[in-house]
N, C-alpha and C. Protein backbone atom coordinates (compact mmCIF):
# COMPACT_ATOMS: atom_id res chain seq x y z
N UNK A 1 26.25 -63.94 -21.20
CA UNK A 1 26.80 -63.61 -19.89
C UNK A 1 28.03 -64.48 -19.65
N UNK A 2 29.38 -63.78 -19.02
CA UNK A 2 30.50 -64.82 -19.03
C UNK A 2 30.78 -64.81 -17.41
N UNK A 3 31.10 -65.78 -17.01
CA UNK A 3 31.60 -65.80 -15.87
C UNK A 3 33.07 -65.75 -15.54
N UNK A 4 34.36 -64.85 -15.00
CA UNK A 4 35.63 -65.07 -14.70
C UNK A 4 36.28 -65.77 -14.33
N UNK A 5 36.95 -66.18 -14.10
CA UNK A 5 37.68 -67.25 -13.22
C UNK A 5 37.95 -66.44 -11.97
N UNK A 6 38.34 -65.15 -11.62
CA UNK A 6 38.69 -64.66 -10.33
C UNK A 6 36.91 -64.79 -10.33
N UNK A 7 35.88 -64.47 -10.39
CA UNK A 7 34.39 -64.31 -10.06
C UNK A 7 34.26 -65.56 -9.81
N UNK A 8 34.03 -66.23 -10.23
CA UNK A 8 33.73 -67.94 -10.21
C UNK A 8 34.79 -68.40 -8.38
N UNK A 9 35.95 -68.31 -8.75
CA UNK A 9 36.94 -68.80 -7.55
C UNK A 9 35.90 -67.44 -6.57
N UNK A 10 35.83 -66.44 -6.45
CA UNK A 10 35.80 -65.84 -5.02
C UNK A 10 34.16 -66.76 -4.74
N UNK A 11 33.60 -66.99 -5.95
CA UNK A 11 32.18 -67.30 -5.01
C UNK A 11 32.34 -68.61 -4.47
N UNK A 12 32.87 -69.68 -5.30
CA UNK A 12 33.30 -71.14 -4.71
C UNK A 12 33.74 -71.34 -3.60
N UNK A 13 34.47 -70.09 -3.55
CA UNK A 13 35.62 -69.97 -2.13
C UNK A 13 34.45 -70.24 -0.78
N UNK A 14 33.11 -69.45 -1.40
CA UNK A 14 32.60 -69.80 0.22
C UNK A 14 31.77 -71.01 0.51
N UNK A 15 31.64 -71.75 -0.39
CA UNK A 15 31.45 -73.58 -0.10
C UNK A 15 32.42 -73.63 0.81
N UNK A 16 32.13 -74.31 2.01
CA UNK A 16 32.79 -75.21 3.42
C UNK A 16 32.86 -76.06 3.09
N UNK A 17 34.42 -76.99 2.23
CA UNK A 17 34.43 -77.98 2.22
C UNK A 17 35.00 -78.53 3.41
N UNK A 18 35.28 -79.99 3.23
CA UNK A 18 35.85 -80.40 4.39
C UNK A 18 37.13 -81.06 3.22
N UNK A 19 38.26 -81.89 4.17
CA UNK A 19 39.73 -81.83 3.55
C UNK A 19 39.89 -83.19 3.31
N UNK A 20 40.32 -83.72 2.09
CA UNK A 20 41.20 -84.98 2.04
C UNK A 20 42.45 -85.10 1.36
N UNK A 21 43.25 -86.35 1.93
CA UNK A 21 44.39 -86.38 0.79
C UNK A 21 43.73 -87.76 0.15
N UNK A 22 44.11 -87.57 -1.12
CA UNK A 22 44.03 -88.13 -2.58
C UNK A 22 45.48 -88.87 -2.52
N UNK A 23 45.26 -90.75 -2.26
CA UNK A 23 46.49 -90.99 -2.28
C UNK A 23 46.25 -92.29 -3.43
N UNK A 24 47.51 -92.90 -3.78
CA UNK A 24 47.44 -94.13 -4.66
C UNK A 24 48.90 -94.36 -4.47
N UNK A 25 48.99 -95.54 -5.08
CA UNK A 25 50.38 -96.60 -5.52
C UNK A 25 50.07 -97.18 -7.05
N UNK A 26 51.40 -96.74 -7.57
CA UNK A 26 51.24 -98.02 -8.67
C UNK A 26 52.61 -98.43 -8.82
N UNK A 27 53.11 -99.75 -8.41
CA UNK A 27 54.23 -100.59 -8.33
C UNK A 27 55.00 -99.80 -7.39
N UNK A 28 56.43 -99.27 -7.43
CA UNK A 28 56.86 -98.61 -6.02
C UNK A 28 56.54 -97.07 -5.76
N UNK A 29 56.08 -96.68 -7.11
CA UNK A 29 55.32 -95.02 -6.84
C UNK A 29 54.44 -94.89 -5.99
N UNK A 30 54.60 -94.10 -4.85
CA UNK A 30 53.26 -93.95 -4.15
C UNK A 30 52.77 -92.31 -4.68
N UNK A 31 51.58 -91.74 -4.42
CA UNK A 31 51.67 -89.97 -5.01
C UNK A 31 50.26 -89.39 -3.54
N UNK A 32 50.53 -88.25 -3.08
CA UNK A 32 49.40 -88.03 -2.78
C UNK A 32 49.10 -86.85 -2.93
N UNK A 33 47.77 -86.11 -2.69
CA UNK A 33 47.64 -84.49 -3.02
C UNK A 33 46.26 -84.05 -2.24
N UNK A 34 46.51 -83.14 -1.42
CA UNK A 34 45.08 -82.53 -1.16
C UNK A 34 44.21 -81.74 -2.39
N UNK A 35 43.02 -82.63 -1.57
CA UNK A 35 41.68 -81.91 -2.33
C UNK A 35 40.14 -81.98 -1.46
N UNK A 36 39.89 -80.83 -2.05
CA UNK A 36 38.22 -80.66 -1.41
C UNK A 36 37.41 -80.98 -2.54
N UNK A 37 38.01 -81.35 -3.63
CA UNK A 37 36.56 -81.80 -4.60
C UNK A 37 35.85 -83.10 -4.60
N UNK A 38 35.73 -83.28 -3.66
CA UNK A 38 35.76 -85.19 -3.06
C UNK A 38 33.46 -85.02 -2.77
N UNK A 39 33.25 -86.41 -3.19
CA UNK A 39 31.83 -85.83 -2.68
C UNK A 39 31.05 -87.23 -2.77
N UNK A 40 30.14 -87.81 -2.28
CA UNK A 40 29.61 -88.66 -2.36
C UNK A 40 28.57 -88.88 -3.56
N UNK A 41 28.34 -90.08 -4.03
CA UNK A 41 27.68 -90.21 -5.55
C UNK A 41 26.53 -90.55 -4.76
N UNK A 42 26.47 -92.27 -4.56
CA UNK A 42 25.37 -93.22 -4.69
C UNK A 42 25.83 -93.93 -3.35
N UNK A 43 24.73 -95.28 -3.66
CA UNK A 43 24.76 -95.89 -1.64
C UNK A 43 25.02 -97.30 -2.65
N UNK A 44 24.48 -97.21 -3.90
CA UNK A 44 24.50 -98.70 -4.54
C UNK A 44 24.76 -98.16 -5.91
N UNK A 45 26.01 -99.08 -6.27
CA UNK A 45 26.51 -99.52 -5.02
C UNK A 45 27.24 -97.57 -4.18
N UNK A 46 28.05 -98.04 -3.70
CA UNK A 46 28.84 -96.57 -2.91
C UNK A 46 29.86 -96.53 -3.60
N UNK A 47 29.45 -95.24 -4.11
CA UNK A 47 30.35 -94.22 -5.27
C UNK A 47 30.29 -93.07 -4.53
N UNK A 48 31.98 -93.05 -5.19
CA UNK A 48 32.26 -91.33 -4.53
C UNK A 48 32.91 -90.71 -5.56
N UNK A 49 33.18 -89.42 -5.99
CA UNK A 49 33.80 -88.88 -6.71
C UNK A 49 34.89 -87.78 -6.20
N UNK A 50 35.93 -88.05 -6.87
CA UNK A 50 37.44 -87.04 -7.00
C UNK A 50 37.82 -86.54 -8.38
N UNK A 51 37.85 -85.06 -7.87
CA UNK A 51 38.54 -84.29 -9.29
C UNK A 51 39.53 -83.77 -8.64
N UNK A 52 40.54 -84.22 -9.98
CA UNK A 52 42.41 -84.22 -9.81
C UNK A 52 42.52 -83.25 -10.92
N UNK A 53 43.87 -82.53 -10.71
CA UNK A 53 43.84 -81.54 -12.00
C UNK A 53 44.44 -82.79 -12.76
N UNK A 54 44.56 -82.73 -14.11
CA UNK A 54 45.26 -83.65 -15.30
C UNK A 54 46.70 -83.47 -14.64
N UNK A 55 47.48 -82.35 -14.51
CA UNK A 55 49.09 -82.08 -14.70
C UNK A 55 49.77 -82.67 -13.60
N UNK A 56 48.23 -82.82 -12.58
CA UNK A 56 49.50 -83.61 -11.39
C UNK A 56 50.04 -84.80 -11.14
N UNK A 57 51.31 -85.14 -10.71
CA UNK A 57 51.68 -86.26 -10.90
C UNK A 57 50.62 -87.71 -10.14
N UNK A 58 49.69 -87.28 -9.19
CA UNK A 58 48.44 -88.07 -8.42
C UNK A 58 47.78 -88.30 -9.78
N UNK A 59 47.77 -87.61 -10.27
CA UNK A 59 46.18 -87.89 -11.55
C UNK A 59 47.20 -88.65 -11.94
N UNK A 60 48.00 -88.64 -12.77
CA UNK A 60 49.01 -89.77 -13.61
C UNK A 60 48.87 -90.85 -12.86
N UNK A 61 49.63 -90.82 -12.02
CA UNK A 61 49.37 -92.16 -10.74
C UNK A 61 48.05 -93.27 -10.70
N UNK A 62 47.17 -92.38 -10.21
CA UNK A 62 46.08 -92.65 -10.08
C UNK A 62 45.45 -93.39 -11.80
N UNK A 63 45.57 -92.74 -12.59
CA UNK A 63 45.40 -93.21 -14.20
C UNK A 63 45.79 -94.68 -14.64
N UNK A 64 47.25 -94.88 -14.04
CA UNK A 64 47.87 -96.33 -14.16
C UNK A 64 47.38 -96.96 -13.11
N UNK A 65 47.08 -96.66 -11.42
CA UNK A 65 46.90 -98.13 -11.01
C UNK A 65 45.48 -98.22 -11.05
N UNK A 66 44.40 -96.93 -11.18
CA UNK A 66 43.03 -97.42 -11.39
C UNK A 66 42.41 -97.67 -10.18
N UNK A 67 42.93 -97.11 -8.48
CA UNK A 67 42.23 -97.02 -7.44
C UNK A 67 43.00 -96.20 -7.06
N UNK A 68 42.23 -96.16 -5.31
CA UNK A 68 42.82 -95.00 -4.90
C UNK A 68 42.22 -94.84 -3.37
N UNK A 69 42.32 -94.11 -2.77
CA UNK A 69 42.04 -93.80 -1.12
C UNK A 69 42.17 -92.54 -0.88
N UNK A 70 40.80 -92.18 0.14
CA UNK A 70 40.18 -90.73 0.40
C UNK A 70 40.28 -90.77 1.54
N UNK A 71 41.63 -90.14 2.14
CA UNK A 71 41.71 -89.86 3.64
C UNK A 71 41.32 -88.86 4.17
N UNK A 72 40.46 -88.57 4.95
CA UNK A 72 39.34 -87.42 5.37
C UNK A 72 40.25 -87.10 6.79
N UNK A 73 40.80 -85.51 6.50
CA UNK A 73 41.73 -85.13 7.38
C UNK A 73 40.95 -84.34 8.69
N UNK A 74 41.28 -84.58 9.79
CA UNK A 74 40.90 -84.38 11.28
C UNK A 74 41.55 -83.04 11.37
N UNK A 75 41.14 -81.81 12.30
CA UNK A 75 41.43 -80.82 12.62
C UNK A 75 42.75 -80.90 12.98
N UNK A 76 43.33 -81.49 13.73
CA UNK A 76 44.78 -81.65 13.97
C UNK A 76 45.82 -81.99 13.35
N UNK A 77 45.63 -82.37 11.70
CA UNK A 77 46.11 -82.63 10.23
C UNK A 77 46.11 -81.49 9.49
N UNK A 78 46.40 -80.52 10.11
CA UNK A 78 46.48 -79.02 8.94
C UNK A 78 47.91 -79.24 8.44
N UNK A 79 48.53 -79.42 8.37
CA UNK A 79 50.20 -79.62 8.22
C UNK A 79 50.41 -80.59 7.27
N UNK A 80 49.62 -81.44 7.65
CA UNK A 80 49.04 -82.26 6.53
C UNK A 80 48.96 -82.18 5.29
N UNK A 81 47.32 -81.50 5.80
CA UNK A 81 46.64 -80.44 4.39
C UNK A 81 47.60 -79.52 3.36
N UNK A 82 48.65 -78.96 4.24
CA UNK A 82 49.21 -77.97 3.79
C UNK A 82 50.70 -78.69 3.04
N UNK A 83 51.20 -79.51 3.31
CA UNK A 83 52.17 -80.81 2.76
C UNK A 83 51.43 -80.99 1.13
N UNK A 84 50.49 -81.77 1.86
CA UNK A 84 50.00 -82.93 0.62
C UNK A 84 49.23 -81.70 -0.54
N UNK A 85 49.44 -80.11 -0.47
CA UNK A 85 48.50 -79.05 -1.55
C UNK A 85 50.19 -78.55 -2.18
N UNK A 86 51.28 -79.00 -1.68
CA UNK A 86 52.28 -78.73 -2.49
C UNK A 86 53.10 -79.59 -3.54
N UNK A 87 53.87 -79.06 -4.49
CA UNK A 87 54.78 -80.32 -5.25
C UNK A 87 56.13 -80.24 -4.87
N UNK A 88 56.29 -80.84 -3.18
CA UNK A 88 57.01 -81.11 -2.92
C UNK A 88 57.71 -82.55 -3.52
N UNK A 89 58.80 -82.81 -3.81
CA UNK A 89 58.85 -84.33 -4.19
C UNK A 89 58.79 -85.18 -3.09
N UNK A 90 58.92 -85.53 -2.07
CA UNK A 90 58.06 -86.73 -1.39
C UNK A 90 57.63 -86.11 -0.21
N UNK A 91 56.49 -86.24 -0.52
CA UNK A 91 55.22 -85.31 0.42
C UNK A 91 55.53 -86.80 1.83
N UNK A 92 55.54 -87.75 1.42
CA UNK A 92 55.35 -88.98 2.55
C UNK A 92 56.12 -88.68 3.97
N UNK A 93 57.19 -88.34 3.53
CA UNK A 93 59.08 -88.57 4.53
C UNK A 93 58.25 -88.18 5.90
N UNK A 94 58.40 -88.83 6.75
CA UNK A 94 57.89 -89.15 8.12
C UNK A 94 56.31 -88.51 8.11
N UNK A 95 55.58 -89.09 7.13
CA UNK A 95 54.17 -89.18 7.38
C UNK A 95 54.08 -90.74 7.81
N UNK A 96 53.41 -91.08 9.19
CA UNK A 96 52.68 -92.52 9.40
C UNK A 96 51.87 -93.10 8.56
N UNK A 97 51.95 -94.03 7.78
CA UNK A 97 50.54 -94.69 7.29
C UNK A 97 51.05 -96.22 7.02
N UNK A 98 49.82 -96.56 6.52
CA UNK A 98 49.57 -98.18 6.59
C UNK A 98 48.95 -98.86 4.81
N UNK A 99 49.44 -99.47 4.16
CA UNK A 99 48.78 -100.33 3.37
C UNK A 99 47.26 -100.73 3.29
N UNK A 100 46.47 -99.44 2.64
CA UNK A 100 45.26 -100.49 2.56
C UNK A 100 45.25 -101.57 1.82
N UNK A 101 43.81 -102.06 1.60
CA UNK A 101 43.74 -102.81 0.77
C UNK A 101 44.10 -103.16 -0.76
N UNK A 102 43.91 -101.79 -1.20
CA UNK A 102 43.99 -101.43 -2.89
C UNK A 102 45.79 -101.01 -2.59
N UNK A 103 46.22 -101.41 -1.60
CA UNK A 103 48.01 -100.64 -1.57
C UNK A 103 48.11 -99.53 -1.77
N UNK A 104 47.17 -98.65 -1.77
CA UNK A 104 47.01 -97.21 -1.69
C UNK A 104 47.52 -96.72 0.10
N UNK A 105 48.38 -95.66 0.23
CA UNK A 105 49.00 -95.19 1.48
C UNK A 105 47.61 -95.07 2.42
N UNK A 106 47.32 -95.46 3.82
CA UNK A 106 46.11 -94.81 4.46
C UNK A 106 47.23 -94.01 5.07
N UNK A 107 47.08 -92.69 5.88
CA UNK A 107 47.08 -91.72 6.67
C UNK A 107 46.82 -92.15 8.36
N UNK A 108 47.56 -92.25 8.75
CA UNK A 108 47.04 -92.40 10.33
C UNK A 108 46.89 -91.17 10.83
N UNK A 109 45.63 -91.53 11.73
CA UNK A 109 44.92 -91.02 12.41
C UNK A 109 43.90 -89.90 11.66
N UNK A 110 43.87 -90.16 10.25
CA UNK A 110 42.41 -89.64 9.50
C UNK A 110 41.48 -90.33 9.98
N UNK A 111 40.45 -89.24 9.72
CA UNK A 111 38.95 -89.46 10.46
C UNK A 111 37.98 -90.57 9.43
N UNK A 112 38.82 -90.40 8.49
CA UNK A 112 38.11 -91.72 7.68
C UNK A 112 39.03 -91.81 6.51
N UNK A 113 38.93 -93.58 6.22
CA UNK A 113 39.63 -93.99 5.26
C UNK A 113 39.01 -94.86 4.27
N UNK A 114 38.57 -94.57 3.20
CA UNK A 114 37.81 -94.71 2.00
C UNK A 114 38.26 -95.31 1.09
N UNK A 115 38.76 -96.26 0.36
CA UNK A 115 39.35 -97.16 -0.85
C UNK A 115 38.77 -97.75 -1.46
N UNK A 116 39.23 -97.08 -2.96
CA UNK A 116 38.19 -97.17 -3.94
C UNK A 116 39.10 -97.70 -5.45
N UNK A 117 38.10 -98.07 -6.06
CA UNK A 117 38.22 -98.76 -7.81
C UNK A 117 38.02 -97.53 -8.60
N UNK A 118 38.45 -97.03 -9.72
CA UNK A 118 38.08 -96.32 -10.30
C UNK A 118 36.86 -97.20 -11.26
N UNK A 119 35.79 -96.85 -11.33
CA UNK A 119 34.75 -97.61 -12.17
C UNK A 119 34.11 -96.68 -13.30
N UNK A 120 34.89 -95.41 -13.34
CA UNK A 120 34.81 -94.33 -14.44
C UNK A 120 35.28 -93.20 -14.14
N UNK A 121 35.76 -92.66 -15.66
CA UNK A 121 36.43 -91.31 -15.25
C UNK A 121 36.21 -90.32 -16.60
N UNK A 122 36.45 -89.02 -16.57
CA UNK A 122 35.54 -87.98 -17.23
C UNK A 122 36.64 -86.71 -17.47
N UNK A 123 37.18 -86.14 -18.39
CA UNK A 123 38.15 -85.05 -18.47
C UNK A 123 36.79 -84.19 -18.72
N UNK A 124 37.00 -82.70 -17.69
CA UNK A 124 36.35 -81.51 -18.11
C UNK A 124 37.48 -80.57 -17.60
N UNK A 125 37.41 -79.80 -18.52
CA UNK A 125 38.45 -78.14 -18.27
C UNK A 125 39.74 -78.99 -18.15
N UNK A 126 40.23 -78.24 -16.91
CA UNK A 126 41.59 -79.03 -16.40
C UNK A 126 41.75 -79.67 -15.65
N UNK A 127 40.67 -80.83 -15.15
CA UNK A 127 40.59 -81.55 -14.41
C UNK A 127 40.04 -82.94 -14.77
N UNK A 128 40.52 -83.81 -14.02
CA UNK A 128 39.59 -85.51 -14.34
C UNK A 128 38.81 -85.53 -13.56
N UNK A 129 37.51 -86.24 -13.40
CA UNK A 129 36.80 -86.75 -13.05
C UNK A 129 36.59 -87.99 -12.71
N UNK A 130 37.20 -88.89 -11.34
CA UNK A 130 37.23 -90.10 -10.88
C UNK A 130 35.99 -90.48 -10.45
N UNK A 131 35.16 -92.36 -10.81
CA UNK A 131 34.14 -92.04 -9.83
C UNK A 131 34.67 -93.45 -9.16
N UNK A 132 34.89 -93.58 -8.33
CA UNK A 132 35.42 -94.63 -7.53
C UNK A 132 34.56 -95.44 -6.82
N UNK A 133 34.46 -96.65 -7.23
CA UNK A 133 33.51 -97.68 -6.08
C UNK A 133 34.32 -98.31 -4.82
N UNK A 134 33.65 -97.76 -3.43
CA UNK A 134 33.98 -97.61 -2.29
C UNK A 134 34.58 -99.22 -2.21
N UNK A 135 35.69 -99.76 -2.12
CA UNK A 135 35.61 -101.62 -1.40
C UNK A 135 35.66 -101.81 -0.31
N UNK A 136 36.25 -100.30 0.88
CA UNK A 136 36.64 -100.58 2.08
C UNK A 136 36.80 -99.05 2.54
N UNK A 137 36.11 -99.37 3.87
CA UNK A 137 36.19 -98.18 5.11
C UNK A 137 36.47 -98.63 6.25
N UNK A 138 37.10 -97.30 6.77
CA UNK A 138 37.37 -97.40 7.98
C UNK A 138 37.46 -95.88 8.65
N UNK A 139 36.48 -95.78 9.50
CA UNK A 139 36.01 -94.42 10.47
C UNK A 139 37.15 -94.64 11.76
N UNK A 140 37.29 -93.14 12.44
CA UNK A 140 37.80 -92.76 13.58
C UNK A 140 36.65 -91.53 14.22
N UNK A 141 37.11 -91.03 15.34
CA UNK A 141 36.35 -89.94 15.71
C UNK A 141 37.42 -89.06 16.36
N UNK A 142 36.33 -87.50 16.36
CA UNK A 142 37.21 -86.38 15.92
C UNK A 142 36.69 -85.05 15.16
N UNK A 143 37.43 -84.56 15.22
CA UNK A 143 36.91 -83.32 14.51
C UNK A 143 37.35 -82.94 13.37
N UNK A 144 36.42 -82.31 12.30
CA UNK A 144 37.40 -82.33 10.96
C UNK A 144 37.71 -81.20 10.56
N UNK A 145 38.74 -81.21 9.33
CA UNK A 145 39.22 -80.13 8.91
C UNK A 145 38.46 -79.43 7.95
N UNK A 146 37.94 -78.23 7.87
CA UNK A 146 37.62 -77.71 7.03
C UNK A 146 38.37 -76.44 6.15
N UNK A 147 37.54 -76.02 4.67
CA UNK A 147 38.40 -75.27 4.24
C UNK A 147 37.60 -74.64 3.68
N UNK A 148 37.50 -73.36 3.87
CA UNK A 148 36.68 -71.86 3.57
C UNK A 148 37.35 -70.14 3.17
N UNK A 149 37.02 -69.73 2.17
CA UNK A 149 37.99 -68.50 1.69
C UNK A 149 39.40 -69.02 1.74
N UNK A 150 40.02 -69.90 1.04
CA UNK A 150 41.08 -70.35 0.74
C UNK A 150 42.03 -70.44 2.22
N UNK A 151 41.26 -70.74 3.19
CA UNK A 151 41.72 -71.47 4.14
C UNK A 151 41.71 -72.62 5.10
N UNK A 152 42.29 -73.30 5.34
CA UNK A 152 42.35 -74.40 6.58
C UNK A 152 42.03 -74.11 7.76
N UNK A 153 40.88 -74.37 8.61
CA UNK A 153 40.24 -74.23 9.59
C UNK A 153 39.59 -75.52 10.15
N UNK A 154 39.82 -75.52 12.04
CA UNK A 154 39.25 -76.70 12.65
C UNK A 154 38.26 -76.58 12.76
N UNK A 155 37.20 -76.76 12.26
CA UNK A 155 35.37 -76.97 12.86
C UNK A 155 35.65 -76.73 14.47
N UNK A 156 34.56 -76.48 14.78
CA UNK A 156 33.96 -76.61 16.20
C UNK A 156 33.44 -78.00 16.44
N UNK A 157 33.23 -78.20 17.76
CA UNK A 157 33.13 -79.62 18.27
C UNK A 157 31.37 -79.36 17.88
């Protein structure tokens, strides 16, 4: 039995994820990129996992400095979402953010900000497999963005 790639994408499509940008620094490169493949591992320690395609310049990024930050985008960040899912060359130019810890870009006013170590990583198909150990959070409140049938949508309160 084979499965398609259009068959496979329409059924995935109806997982409700919710939205992050995928950001990092390594020396003055900063890179960021939306993704919904973001998901929680473990509590111990706290692991989370991100799959980046290989070709994008974030996965490269991310490869050399070896951390990274999961900004969990708020309903009012669609513009955002929709920025950081293109290869524009600098997705940043009057985006607000702040230096975390790992010097990875945070996002102001994301509903959460997650910075992480890469502590393993995994090539399948066309994508990597990051599993990142959490060093630092920081929550807001709000409503989040979700994304269903290949669209950006605000949750309900």
């Amino acid at each position: 039995m084979s499965v398609t790639e259009t068959d496979y994408r329409d059924a995935i499509s109806r997982f409700l994820s919710g939205v992050t940008v995928i950001t990092t620094r390594h020396g003055s490169e900063i890179q960021g990129i939306t993704a919904t493949a973001v998901t929680s591992v473990t509590l111990q320690p706290p692991t989370l996992l991100v799959c980046l395609n290989r070709q994008s310049a974030t996965c490269r990024t991310l490869i050399e400095s070896g951390q990274f930050a999961v900004n969990v985008l708020g309903a009012n960040q669609q513009d955002l979402a929709q920025r950081f899912a293109t290869k524009q060359p600098d997705k940043f130019a009057g985006v607000p953010t702040t230096a975390g810890v790992t010097g990875a870009p945070l996002i102001t006013g994301a509903l959460a900000h997650l910075e992480c170590r890469v502590s393993a990583q995994n090539d399948v198909g066309t994508h990597r497999i990051f599993f990142g150990e959490v060093l630092s959070v920081a929550v807001a409140e709000g409503r989040p963005l979700g994304y269903f049938r290949g669209k950006f949508s605000a949750l309900p309160p």
